[in-house]
C-alpha atoms as a PDB file:
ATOM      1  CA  UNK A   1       0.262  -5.803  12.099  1.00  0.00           C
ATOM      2  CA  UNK A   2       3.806  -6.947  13.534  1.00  0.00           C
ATOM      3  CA  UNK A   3       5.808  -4.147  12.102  1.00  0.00           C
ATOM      4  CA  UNK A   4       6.626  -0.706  14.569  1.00  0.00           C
ATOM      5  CA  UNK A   5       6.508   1.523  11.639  1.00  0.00           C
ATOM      6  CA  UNK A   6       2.979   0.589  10.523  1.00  0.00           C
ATOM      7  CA  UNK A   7       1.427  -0.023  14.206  1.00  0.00           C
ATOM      8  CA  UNK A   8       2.531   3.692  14.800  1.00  0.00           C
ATOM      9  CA  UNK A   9       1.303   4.992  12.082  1.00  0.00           C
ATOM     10  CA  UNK A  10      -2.646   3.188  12.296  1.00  0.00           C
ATOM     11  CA  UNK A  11      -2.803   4.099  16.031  1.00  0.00           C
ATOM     12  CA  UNK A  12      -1.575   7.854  14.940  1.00  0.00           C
ATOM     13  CA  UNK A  13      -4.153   7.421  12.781  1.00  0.00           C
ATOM     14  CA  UNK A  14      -6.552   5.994  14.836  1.00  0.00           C
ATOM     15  CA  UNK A  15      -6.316   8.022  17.858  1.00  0.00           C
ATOM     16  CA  UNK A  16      -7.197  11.440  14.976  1.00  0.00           C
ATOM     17  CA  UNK A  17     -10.404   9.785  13.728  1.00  0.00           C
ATOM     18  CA  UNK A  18     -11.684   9.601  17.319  1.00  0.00           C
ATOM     19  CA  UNK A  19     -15.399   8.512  16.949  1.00  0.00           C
ATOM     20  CA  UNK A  20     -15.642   9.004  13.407  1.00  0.00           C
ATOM     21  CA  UNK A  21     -15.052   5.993  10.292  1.00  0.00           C
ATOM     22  CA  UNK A  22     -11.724   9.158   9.352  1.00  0.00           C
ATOM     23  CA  UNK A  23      -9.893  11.585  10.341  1.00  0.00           C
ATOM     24  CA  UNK A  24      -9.414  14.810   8.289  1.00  0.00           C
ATOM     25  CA  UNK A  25      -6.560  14.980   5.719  1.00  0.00           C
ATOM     26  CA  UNK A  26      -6.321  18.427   7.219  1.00  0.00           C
ATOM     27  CA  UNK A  27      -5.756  17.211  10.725  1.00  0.00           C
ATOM     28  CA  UNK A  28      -2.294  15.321   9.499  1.00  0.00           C
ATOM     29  CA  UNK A  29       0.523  17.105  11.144  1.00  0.00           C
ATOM     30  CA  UNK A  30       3.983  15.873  10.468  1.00  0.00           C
ATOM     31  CA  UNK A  31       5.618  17.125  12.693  1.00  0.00           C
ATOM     32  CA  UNK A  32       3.853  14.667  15.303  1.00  0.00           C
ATOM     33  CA  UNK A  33       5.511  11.893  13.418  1.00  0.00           C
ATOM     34  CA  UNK A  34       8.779  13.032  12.522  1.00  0.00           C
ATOM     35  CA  UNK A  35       9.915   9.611  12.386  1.00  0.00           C
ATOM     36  CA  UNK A  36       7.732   8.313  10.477  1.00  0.00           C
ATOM     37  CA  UNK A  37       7.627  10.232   7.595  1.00  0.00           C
ATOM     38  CA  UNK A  38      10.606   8.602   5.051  1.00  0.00           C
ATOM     39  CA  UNK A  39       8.291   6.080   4.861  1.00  0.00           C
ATOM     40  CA  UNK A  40       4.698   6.778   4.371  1.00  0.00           C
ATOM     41  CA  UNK A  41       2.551   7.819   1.175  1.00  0.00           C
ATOM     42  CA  UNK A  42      -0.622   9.605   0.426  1.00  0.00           C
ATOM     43  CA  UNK A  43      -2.665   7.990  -2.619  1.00  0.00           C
ATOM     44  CA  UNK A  44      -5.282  10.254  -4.464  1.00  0.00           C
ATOM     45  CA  UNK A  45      -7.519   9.789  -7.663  1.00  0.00           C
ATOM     46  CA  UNK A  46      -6.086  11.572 -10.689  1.00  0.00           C
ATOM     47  CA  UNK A  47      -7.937  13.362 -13.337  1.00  0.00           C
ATOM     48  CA  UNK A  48      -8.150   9.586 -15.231  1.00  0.00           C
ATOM     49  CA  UNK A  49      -9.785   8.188 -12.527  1.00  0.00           C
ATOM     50  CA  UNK A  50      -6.371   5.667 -11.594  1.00  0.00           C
ATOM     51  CA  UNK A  51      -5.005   6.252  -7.812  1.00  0.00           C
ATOM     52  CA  UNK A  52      -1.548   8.044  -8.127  1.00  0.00           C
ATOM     53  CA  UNK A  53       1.103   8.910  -5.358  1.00  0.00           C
ATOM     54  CA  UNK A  54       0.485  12.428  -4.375  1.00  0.00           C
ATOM     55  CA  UNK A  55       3.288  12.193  -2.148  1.00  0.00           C
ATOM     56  CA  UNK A  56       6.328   9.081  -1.079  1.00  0.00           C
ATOM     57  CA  UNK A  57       8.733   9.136   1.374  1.00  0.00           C
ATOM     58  CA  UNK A  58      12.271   9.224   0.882  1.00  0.00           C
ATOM     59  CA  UNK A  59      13.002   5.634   1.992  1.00  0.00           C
ATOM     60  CA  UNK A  60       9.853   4.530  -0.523  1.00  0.00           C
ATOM     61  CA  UNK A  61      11.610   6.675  -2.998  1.00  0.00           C
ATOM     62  CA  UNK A  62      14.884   4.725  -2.677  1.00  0.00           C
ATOM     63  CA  UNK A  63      12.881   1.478  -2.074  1.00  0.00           C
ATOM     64  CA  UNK A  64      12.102   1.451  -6.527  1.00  0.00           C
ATOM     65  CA  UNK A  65      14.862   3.899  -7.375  1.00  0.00           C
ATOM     66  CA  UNK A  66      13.221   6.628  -8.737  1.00  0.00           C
ATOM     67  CA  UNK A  67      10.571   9.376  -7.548  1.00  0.00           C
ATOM     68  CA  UNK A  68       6.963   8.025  -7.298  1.00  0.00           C
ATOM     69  CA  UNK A  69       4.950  11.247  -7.201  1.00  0.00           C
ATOM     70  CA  UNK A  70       2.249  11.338  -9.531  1.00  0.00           C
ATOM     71  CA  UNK A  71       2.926   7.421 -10.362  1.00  0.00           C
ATOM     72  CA  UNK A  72       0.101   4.791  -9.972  1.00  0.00           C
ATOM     73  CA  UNK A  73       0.159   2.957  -7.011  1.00  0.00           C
ATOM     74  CA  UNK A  74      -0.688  -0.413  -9.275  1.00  0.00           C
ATOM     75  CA  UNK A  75       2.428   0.076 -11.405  1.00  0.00           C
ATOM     76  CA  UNK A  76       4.188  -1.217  -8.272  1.00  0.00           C
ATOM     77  CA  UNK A  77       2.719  -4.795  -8.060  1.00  0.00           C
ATOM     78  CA  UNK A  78       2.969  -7.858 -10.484  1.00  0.00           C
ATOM     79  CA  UNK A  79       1.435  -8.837 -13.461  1.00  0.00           C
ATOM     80  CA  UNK A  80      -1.741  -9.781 -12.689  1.00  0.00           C
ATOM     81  CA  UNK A  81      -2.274  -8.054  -9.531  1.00  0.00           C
ATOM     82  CA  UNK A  82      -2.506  -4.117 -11.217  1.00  0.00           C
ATOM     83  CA  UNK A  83      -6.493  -4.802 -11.209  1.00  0.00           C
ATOM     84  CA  UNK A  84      -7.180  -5.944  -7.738  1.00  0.00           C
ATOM     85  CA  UNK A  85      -4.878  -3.249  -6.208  1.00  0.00           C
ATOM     86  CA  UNK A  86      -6.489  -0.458  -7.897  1.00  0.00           C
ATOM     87  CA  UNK A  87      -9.653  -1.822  -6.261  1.00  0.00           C
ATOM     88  CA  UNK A  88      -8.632  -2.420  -3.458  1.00  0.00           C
ATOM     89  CA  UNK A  89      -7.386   1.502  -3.085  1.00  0.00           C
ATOM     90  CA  UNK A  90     -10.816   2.438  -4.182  1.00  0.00           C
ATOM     91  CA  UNK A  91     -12.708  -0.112  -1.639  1.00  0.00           C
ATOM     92  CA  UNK A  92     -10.600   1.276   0.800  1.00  0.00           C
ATOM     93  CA  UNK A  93     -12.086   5.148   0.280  1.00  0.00           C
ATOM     94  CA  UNK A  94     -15.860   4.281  -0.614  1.00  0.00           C
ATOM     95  CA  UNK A  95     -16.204   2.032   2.262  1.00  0.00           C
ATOM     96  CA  UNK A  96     -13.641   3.840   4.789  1.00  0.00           C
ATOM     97  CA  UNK A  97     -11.856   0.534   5.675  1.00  0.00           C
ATOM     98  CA  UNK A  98      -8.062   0.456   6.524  1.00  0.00           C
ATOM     99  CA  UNK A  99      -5.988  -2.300   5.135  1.00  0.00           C
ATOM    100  CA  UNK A 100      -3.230  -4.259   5.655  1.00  0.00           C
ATOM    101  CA  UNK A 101      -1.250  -6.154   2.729  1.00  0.00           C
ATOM    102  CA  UNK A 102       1.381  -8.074   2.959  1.00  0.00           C
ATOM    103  CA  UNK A 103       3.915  -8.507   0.281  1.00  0.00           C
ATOM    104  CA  UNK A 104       7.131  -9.619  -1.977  1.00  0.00           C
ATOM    105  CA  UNK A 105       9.196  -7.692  -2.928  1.00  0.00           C
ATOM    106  CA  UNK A 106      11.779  -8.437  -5.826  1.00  0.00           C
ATOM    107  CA  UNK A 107      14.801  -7.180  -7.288  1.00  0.00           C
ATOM    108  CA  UNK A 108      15.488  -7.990 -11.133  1.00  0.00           C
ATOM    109  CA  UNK A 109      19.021  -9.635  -9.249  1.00  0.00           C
ATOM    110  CA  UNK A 110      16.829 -12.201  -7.788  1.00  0.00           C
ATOM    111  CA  UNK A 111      16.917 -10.797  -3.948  1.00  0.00           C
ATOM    112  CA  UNK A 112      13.218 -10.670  -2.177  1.00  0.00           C
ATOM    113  CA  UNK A 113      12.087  -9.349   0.623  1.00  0.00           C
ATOM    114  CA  UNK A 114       8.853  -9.603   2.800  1.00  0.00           C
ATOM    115  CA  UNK A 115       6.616  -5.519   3.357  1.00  0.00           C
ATOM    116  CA  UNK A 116       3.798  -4.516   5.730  1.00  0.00           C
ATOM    117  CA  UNK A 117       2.092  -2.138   3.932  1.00  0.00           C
ATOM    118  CA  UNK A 118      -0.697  -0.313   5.474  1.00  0.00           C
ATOM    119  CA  UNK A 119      -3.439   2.080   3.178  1.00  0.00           C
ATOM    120  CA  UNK A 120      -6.322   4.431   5.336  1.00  0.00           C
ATOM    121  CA  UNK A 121      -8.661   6.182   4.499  1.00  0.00           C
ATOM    122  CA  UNK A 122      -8.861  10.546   4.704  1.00  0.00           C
ATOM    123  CA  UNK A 123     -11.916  12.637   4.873  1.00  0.00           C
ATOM    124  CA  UNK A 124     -11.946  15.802   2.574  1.00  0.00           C
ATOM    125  CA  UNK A 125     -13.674  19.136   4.306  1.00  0.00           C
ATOM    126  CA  UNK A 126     -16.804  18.662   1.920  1.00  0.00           C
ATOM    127  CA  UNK A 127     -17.073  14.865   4.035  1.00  0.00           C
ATOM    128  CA  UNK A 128     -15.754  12.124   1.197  1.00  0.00           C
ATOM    129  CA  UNK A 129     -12.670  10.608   1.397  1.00  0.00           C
ATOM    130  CA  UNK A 130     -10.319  11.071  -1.350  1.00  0.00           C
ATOM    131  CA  UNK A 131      -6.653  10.364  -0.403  1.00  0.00           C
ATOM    132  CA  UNK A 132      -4.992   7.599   1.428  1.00  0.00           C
ATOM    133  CA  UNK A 133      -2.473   7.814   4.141  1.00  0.00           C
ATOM    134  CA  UNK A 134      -0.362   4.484   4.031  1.00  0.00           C
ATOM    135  CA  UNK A 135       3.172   3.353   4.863  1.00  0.00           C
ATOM    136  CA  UNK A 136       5.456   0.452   3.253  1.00  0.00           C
ATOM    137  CA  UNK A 137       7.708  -1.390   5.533  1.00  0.00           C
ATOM    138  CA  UNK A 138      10.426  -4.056   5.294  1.00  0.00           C
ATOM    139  CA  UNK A 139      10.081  -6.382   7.748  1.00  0.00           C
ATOM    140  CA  UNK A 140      13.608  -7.606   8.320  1.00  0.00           C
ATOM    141  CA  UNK A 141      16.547  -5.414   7.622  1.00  0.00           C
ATOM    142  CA  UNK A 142      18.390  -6.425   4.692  1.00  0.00           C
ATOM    143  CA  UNK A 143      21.520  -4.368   2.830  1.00  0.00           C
ATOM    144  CA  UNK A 144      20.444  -5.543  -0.784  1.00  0.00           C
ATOM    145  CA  UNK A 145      17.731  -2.752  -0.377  1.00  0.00           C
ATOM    146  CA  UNK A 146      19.785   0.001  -0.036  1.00  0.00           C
ATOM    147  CA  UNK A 147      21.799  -0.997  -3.220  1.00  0.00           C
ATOM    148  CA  UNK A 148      19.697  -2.318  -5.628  1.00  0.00           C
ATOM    149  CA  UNK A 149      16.197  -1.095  -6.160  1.00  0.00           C
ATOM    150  CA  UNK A 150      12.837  -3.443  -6.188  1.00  0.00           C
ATOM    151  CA  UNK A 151      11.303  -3.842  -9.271  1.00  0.00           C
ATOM    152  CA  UNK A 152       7.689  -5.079  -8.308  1.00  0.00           C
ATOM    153  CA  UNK A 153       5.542  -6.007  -5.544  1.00  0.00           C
ATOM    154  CA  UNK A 154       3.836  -9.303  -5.284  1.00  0.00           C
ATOM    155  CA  UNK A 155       0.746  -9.559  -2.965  1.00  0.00           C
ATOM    156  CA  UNK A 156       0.510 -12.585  -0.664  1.00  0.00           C
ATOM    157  CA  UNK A 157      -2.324 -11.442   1.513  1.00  0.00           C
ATOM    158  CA  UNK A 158      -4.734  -8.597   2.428  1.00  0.00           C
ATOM    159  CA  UNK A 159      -6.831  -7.623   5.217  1.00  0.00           C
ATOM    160  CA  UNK A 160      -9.395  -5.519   6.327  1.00  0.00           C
ATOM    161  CA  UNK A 161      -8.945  -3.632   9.633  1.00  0.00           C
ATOM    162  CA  UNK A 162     -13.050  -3.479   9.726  1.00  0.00           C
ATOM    163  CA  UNK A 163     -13.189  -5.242  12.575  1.00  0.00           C
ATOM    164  CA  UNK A 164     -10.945  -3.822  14.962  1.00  0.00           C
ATOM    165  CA  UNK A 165     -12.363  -0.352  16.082  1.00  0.00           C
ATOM    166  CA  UNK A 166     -15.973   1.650  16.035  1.00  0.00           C
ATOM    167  CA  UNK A 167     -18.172   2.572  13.219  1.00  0.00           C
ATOM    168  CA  UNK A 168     -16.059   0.712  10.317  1.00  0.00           C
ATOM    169  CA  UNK A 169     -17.042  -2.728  12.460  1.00  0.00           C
ATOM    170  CA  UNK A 170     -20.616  -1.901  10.397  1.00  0.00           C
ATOM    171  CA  UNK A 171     -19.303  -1.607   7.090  1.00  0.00           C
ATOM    172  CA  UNK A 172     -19.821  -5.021   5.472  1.00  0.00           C
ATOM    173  CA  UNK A 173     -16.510  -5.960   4.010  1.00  0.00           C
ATOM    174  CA  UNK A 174     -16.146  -7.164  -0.133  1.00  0.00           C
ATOM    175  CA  UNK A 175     -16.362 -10.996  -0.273  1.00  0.00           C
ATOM    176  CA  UNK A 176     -12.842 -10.723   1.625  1.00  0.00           C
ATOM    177  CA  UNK A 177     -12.504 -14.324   1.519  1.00  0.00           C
ATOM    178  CA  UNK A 178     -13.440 -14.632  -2.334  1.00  0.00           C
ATOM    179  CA  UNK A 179     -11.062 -12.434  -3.141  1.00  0.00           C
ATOM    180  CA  UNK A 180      -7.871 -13.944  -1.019  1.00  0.00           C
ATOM    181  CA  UNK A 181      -8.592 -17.589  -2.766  1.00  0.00           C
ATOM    182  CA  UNK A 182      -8.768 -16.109  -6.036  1.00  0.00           C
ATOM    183  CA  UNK A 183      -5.037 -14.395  -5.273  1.00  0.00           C
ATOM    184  CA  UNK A 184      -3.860 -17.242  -3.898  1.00  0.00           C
ATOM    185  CA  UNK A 185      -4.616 -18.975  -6.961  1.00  0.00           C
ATOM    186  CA  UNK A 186      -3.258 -17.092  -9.277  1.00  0.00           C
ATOM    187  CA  UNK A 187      -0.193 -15.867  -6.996  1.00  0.00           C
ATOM    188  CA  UNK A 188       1.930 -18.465  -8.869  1.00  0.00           C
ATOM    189  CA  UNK A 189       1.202 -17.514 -12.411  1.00  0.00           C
ATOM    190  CA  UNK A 190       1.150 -13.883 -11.882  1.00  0.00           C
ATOM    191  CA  UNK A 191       4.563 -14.179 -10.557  1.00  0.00           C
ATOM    192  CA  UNK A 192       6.112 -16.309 -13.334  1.00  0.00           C
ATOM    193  CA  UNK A 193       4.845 -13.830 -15.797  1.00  0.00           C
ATOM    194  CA  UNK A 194       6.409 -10.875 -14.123  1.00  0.00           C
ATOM    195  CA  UNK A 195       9.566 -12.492 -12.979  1.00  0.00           C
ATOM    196  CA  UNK A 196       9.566 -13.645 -16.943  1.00  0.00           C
ATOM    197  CA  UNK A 197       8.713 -10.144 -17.806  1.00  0.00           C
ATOM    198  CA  UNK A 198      11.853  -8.216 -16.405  1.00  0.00           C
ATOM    199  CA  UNK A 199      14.150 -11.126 -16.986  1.00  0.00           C
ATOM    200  CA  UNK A 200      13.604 -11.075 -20.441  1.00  0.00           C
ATOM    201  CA  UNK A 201      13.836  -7.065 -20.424  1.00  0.00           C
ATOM    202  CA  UNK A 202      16.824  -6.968 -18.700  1.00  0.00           C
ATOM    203  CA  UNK A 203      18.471  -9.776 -21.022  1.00  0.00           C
ATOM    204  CA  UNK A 204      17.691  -7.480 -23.807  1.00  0.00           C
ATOM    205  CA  UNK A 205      19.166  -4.447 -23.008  1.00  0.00           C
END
């Protein structure tokens, strides 16, 4: 993690877990991290099974232009990618493993833009967890991105935080380096079919 907004946010989290794999949703208080909030999320599982926002933060909001409550988290993310990021989400509540992606964003005007985002996991009273606390982060500053709104995601790496704090370091981790060579692989092609995807829409309309 190089990013303030997502360092805060995992030690916030971090620090509420205490000895335990996560904390409590219940124990989230937001008015410890008032600064924070415009731009974190919290995923849950929907009635079909997908993970949806539950809630976004106002910057996220304005990051894609609309309101993402009750959106899947995939529909963010290229072509391609919609698969291993609902996974991912999943992998990160079974096993109780933060991660850290790190992304592309892209404009349908051709701009990009290079996101921390951070996904953890939260405990439900009855002891499984079932909602994500994350945040999405830009890492430079750019004035495109309060103008024109991204259109996708593209994933350039992933991470598992397994190994950097307490009972998690146990959890054996998904073939993490399968998985990054197969997305590196098919980063390219995933990419041209998006970009080809909304170029064509937008020429259209």
């Amino acid at each position: 993690m190089r990013l303030q907004i997502t360092i805060d946010i995992f030690d916030y989290w971090n620090a509420l877990r205490g000895g335990r794999d996560a904390p409590l949703k219940s124990q989230i208080e937001p008015g410890a991290i008032p600064h924070l909030l415009a731009s974190l999320f919290i995923l849950e599982t929907g009635e079909d099974r997908h993970i949806r926002f539950r809630l976004a933060g106002t910057k996220i909001c304005d990051l894609f232009g609309r309101d993402l409550r009750g959106e899947r988290f995939s529909a963010l993310w290229a072509n391609g990618q919609h698969e291993d990021i609902e996974k991912t989400a999943e992998g990160v509540m079974v096993h109780a493993i933060p991660t850290l992606f790190n992304a592309t964003g892209y404009s349908i005007a051709g701009h990009d833009a290079v996101f921390e985002i951070i996904m953890m996991p939260l405990r439900s009273p009855e002891g499984g967890c079932d909602r994500l606390l994350g945040a999405i982060a830009p890492a430079a500053a750019a004035s495109w991105l309060e103008i024109v709104p991204l259109e996708l995601l593209a994933l350039d790496r992933s991470r598992l935080l397994h190994d950097r704090f307490g009972r998690a370091a146990q959890v054996e981790p998904r073939r993490p380096a399968e998985v990054a060579a197969e997305k590196q692989a098919t980063f390219g092609r995933s990419m041209l079919r998006a970009m080809s995807h909304f170029l064509h829409g937008a020429a259209a309309r």
